[in-house]
C-alpha atoms as a PDB file:
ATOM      1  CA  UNK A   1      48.094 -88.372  16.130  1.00  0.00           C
ATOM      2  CA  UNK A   2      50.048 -86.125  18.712  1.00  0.00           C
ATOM      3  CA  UNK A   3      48.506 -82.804  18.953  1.00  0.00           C
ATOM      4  CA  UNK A   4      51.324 -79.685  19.148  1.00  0.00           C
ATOM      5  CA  UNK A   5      50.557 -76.473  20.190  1.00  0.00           C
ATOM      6  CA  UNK A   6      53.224 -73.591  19.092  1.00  0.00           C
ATOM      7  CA  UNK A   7      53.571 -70.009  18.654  1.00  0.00           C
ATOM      8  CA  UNK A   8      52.191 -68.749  15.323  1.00  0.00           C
ATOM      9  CA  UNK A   9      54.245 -67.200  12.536  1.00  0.00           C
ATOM     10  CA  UNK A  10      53.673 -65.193   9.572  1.00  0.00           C
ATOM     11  CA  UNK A  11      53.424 -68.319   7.330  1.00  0.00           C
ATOM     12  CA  UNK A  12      49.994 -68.957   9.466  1.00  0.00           C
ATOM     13  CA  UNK A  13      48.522 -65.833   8.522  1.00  0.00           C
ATOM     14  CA  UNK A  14      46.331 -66.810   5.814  1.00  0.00           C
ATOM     15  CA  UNK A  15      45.917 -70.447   7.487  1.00  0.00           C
ATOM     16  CA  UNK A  16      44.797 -69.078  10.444  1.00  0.00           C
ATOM     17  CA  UNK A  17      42.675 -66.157   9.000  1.00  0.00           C
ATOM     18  CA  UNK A  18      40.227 -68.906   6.875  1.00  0.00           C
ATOM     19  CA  UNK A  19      40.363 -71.116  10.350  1.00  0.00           C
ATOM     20  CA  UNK A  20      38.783 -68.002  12.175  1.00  0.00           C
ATOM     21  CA  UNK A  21      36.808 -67.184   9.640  1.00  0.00           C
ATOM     22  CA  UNK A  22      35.391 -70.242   8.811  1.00  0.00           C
ATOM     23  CA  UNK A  23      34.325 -70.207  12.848  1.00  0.00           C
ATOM     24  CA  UNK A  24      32.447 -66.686  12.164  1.00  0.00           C
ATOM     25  CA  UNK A  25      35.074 -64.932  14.077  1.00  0.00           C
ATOM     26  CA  UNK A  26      35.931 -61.641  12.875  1.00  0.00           C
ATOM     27  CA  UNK A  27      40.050 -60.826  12.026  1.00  0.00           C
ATOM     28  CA  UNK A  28      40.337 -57.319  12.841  1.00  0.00           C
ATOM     29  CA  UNK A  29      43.739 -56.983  14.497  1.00  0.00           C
ATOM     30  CA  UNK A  30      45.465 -60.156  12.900  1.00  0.00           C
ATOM     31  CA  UNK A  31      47.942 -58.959  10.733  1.00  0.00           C
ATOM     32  CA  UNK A  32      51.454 -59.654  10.176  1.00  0.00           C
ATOM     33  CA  UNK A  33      52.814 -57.482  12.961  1.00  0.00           C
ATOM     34  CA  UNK A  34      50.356 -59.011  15.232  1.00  0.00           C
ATOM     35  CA  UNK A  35      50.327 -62.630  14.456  1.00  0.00           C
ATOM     36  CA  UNK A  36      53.171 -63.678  16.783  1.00  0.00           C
ATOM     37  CA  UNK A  37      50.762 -62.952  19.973  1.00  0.00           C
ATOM     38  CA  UNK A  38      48.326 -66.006  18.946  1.00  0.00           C
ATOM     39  CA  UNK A  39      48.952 -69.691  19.321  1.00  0.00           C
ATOM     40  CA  UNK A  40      48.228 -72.656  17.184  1.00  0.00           C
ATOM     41  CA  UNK A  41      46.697 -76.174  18.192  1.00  0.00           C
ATOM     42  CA  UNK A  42      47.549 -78.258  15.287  1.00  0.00           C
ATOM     43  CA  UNK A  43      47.235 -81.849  14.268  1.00  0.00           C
ATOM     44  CA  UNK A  44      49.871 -84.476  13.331  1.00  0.00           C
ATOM     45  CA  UNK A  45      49.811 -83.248   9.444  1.00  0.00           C
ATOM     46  CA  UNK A  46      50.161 -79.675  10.783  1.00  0.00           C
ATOM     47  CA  UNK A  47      46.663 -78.823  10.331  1.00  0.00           C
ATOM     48  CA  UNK A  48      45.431 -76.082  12.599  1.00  0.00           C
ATOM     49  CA  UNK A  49      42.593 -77.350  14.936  1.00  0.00           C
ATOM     50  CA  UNK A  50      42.831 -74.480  17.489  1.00  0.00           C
ATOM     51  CA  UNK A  51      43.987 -70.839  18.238  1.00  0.00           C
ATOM     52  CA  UNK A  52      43.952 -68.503  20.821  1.00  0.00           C
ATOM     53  CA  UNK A  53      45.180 -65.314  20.359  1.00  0.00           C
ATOM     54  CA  UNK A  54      46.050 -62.144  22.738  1.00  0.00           C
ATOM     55  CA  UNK A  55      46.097 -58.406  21.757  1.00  0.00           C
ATOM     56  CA  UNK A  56      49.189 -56.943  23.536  1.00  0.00           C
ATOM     57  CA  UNK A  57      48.508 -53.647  25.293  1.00  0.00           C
ATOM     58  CA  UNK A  58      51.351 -52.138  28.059  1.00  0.00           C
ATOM     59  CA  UNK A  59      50.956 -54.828  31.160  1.00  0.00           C
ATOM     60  CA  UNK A  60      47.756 -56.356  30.007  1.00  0.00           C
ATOM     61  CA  UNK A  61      46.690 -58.750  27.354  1.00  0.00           C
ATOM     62  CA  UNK A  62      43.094 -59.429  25.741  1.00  0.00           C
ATOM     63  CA  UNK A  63      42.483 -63.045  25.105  1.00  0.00           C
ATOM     64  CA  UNK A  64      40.415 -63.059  22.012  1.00  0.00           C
ATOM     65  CA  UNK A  65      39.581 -65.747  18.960  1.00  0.00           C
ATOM     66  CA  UNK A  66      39.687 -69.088  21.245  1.00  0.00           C
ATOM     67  CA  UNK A  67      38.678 -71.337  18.574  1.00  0.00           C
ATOM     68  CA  UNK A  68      39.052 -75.371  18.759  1.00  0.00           C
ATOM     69  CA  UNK A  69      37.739 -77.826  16.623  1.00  0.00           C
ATOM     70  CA  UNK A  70      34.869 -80.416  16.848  1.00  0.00           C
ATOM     71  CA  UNK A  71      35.838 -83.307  18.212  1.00  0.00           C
ATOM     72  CA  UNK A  72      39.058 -81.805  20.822  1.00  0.00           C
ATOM     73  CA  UNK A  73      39.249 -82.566  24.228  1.00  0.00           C
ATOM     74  CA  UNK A  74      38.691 -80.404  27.084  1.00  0.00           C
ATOM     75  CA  UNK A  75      42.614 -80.901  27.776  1.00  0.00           C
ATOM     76  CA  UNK A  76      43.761 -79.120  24.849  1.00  0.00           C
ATOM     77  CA  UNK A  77      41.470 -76.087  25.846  1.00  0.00           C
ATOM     78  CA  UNK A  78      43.234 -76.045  29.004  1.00  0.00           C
ATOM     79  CA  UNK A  79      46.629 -76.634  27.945  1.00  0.00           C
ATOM     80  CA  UNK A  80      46.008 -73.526  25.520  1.00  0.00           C
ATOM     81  CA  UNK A  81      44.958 -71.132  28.344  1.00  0.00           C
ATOM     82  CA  UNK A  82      48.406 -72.313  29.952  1.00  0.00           C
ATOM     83  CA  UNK A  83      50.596 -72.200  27.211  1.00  0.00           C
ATOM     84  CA  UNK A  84      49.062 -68.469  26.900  1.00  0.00           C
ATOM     85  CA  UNK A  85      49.205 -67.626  30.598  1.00  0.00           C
ATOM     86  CA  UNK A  86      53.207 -68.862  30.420  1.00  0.00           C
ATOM     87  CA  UNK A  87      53.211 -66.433  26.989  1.00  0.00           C
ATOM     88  CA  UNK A  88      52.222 -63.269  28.833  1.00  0.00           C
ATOM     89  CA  UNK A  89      54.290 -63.693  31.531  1.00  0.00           C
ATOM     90  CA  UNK A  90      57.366 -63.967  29.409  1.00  0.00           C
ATOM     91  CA  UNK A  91      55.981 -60.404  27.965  1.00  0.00           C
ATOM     92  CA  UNK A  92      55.898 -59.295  31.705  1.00  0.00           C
ATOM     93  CA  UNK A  93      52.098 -58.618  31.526  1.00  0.00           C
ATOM     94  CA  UNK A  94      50.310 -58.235  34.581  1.00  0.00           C
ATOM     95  CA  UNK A  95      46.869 -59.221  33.761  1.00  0.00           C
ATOM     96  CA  UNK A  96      44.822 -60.900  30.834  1.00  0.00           C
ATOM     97  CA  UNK A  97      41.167 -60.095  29.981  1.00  0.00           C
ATOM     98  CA  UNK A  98      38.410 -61.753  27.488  1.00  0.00           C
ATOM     99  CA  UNK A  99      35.578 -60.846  27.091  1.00  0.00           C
ATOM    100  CA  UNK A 100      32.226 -62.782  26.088  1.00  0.00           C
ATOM    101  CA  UNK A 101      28.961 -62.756  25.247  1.00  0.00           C
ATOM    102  CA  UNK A 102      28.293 -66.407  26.539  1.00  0.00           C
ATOM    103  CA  UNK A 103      26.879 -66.177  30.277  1.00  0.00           C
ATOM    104  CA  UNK A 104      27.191 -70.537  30.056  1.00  0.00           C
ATOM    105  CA  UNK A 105      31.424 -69.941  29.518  1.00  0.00           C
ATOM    106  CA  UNK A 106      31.705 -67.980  31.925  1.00  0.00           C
ATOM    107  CA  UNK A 107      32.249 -71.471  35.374  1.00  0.00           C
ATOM    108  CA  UNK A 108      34.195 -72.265  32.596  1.00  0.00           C
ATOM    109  CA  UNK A 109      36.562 -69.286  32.725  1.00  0.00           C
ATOM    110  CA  UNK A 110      36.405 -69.452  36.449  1.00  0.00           C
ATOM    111  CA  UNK A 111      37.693 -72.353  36.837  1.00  0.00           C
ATOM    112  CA  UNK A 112      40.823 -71.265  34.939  1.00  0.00           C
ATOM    113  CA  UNK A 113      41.126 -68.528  37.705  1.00  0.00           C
ATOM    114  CA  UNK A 114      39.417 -65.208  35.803  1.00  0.00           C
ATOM    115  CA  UNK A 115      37.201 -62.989  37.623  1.00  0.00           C
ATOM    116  CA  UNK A 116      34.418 -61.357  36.182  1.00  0.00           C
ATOM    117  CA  UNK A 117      34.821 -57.326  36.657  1.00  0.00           C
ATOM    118  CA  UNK A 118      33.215 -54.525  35.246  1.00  0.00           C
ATOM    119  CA  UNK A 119      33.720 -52.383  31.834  1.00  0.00           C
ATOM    120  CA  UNK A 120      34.972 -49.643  33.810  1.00  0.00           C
ATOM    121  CA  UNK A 121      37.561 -52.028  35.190  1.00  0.00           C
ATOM    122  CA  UNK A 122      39.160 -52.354  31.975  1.00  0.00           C
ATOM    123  CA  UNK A 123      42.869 -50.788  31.037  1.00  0.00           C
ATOM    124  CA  UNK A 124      41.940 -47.122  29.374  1.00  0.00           C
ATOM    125  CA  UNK A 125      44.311 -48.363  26.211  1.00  0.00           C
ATOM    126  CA  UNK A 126      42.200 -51.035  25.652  1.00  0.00           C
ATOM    127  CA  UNK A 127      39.685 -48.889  24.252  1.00  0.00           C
ATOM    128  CA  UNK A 128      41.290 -47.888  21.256  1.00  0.00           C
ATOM    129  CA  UNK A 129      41.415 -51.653  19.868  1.00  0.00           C
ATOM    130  CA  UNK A 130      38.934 -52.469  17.012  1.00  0.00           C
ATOM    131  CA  UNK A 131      37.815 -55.202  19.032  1.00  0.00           C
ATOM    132  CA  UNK A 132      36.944 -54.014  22.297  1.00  0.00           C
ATOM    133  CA  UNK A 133      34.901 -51.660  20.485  1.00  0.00           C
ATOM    134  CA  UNK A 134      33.243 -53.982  18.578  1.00  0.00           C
ATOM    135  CA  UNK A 135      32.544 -56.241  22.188  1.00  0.00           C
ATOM    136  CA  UNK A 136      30.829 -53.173  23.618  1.00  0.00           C
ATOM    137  CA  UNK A 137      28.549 -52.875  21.344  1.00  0.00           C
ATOM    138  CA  UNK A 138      27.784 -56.476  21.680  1.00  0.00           C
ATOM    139  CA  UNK A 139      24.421 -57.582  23.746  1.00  0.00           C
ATOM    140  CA  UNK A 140      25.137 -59.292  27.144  1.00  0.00           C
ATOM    141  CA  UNK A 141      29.049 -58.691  26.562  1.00  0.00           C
ATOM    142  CA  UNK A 142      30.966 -60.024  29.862  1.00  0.00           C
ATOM    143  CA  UNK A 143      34.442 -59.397  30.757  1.00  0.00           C
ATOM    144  CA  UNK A 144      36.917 -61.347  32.755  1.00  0.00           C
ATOM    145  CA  UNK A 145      40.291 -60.583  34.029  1.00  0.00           C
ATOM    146  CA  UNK A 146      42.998 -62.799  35.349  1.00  0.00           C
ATOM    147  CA  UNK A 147      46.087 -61.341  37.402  1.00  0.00           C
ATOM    148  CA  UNK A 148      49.235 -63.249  36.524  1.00  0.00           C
END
């Protein structure tokens, strides 16, 4: 079956919470206002099998809850980072950031053209999201930035 990615909408936001949660990702931050800055990977019944959401700050986004299935190609990953890229654009960011833990992901992120920087690099507003502040205090936490 044909996978679709889309934009997600307030129907998704109990979907998409148990999806994230059932990952161990935390949901700080999804809420209705905020759900229209994540998209869905879904299957041919409409059953989500990936998200990746963004936090929206003035002319920068935070990637955050990149989640995809067991069993999805490598392709869908990447078509997800694109679809996202396209996404913040359209909301005339300048620049994304994630952040991660994982030292393995990040050739990974690399190769989709983010750059690892500093914590000091960061946008000052960033700061007062519930999830950065969670990240730093987070072992080994890595951040990455991609101008658009």
């Amino acid at each position: 079956m044909q996978a679709l990615i889309r934009k997600a909408n307030i129907e998704d936001l109990v979907p998409l919470k148990e999806f994230l949660e059932r990952a161990n990702l935390g949901t700080d931050g999804l809420t209705a206002e905020t759900i229209g800055s994540f998209l869905i990977l879904e299957d041919g019944n409409s059953e989500i099998k990936g998200t990746l959401g963004m936090e929206v700050f003035q002319g920068a986004g935070l990637l955050r809850s990149l989640v995809v299935s067991p069993g999805h190609a490598e392709r869908e990953i990447f078509v997800l980072f694109d679809q996202m890229v396209k996404f913040a654009k359209e909301k005339g960011m300048e620049s994304l950031f994630l952040a991660t833990n994982k030292a393995v992901t990040v050739p990974f992120f690399e190769l989709m053209g983010f750059k690892q920087v500093e914590r000091s690099e960061l946008p000052g507003n960033f700061f007062n999201s519930e999830h950065i502040r969670h990240i730093l205090n987070v072992d080994n936490s890595l951040f990455l930035k991609l101008s658009l």
